[in-house]
C-alpha atoms as a PDB file:
ATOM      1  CA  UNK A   1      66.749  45.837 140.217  1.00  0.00           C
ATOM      2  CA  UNK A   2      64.509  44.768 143.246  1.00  0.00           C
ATOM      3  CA  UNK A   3      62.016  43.024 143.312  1.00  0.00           C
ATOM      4  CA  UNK A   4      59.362  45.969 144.322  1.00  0.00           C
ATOM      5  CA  UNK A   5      60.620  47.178 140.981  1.00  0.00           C
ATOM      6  CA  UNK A   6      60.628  44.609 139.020  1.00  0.00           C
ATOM      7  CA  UNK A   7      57.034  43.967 140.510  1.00  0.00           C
ATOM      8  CA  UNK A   8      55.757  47.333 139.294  1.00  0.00           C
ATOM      9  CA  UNK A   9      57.397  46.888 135.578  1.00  0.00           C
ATOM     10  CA  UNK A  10      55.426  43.254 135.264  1.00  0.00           C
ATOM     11  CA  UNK A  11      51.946  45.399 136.630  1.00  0.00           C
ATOM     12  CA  UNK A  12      52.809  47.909 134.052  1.00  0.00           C
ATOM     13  CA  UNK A  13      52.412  45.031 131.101  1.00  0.00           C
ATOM     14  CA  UNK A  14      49.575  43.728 132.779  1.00  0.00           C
ATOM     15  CA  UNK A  15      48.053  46.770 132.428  1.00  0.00           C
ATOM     16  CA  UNK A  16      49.550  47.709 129.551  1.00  0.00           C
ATOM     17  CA  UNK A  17      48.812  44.799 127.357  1.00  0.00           C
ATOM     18  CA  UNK A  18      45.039  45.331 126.504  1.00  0.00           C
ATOM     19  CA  UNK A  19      45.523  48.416 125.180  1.00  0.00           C
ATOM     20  CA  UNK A  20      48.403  47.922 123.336  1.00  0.00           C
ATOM     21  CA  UNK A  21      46.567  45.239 121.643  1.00  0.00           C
ATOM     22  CA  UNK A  22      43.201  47.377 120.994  1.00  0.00           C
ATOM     23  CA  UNK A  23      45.312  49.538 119.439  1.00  0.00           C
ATOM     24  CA  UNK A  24      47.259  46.379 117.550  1.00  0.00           C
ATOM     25  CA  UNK A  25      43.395  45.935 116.401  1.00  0.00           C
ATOM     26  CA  UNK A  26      43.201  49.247 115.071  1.00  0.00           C
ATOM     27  CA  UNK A  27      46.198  50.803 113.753  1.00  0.00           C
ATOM     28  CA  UNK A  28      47.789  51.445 110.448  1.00  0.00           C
ATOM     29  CA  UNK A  29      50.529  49.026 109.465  1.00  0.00           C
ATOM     30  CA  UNK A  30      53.251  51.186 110.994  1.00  0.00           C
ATOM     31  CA  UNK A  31      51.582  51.763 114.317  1.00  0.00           C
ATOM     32  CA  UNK A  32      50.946  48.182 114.298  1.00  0.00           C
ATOM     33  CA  UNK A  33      54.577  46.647 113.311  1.00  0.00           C
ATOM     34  CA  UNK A  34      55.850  49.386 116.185  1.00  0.00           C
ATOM     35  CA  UNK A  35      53.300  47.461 118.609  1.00  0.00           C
ATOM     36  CA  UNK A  36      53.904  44.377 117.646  1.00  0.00           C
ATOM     37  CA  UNK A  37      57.546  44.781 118.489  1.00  0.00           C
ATOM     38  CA  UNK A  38      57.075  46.364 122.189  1.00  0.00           C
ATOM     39  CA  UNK A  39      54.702  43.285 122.702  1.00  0.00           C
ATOM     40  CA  UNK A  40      57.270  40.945 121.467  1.00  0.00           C
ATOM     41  CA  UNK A  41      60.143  42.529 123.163  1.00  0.00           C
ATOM     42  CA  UNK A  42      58.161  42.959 126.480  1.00  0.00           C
ATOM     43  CA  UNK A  43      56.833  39.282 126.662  1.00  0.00           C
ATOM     44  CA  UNK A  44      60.452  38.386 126.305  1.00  0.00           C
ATOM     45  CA  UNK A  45      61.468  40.358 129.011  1.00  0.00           C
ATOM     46  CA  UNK A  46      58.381  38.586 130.924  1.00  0.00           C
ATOM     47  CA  UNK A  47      59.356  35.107 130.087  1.00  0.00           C
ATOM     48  CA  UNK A  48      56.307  34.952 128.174  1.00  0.00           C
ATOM     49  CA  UNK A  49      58.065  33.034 125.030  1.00  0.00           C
ATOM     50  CA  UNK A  50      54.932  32.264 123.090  1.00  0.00           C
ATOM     51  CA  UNK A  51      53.846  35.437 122.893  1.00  0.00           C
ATOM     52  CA  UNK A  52      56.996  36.885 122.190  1.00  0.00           C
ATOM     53  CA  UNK A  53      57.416  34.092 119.310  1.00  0.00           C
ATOM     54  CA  UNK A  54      53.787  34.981 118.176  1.00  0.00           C
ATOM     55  CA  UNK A  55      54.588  38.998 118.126  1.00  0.00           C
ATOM     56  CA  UNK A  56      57.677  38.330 116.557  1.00  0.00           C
ATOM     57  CA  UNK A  57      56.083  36.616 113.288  1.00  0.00           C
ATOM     58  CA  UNK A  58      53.550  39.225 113.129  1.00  0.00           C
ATOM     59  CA  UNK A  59      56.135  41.767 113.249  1.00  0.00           C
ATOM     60  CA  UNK A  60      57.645  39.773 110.641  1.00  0.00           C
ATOM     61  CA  UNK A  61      54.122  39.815 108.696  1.00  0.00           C
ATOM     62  CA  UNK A  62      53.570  43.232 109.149  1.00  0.00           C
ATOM     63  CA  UNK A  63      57.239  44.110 107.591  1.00  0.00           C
ATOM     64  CA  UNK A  64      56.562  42.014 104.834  1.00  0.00           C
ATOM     65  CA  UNK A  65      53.430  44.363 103.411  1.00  0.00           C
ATOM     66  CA  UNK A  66      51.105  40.836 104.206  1.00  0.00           C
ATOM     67  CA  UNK A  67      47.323  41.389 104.710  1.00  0.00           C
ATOM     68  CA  UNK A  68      45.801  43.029 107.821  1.00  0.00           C
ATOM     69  CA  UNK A  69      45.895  41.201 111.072  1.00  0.00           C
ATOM     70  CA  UNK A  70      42.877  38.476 111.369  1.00  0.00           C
ATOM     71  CA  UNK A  71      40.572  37.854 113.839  1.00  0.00           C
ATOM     72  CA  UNK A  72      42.176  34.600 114.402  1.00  0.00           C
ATOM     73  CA  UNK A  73      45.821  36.351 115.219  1.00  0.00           C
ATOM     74  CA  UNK A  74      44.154  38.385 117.311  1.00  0.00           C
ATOM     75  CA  UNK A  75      42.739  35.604 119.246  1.00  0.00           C
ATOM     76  CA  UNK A  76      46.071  33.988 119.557  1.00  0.00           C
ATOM     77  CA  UNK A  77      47.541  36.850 120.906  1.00  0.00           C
ATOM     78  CA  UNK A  78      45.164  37.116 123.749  1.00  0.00           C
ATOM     79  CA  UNK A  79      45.592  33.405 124.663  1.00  0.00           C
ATOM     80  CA  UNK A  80      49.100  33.361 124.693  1.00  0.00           C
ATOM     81  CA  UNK A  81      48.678  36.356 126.981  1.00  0.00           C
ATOM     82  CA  UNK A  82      46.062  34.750 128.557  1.00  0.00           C
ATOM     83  CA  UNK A  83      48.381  31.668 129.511  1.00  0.00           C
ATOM     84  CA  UNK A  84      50.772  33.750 131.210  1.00  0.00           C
ATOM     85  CA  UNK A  85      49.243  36.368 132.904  1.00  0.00           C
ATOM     86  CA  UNK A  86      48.229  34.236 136.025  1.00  0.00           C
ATOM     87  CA  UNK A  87      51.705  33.586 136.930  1.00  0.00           C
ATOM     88  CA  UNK A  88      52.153  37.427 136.242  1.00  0.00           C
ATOM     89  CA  UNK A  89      49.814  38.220 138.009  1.00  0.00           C
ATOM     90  CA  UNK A  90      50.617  36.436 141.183  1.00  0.00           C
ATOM     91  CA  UNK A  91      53.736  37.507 140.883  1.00  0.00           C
ATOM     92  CA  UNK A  92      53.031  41.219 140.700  1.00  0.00           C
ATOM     93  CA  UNK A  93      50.598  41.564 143.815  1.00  0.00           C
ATOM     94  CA  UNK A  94      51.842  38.788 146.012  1.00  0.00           C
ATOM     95  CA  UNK A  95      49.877  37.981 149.077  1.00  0.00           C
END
């Protein structure tokens, strides 16, 4: 894969990645175990560990029948995003 590719893939979880988590906000358990696992498995692909870890757990959470998401997850989940998505950022649309 080149890198104009591989460029496009990281812009698609840019962009993909505040909607997937509005809908992580508002989903039913399924919906939301299913999202937590694209997040997870597309952070890892990123090299965005912490997030991955994170999604992974609350995939694990959400499997598990435990209580709806918090506020405070949720809030995790952005910064961990929020960490990474500089670097992802500069890498997608270099200069």
């Amino acid at each position: 894969m080149g890198d104009d590719a591989t460029r496009e893939i990281v812009r698609l979880f840019l962009d993909d990645f505040p909607v997937s988590l509005e809908r992580l906000t508002l989903g039913g358990r399924e919906e939301q175990q299913r999202i937590a696992h694209g997040i997870k498995s597309s952070a890892l692909h990123m090299g965005a560990l912490g997030l991955s870890q994170r999604m992974a757990r609350i995939e694990g959470l959400l499997g598990s029948g435990a209580g709806p998401l918090t506020p405070g997850e949720i809030a995790a989940i952005r910064a961990d995003f929020e960490a990474v998505a500089p670097a992802l950022r500069g890498y997608a649309s270099p200069a």
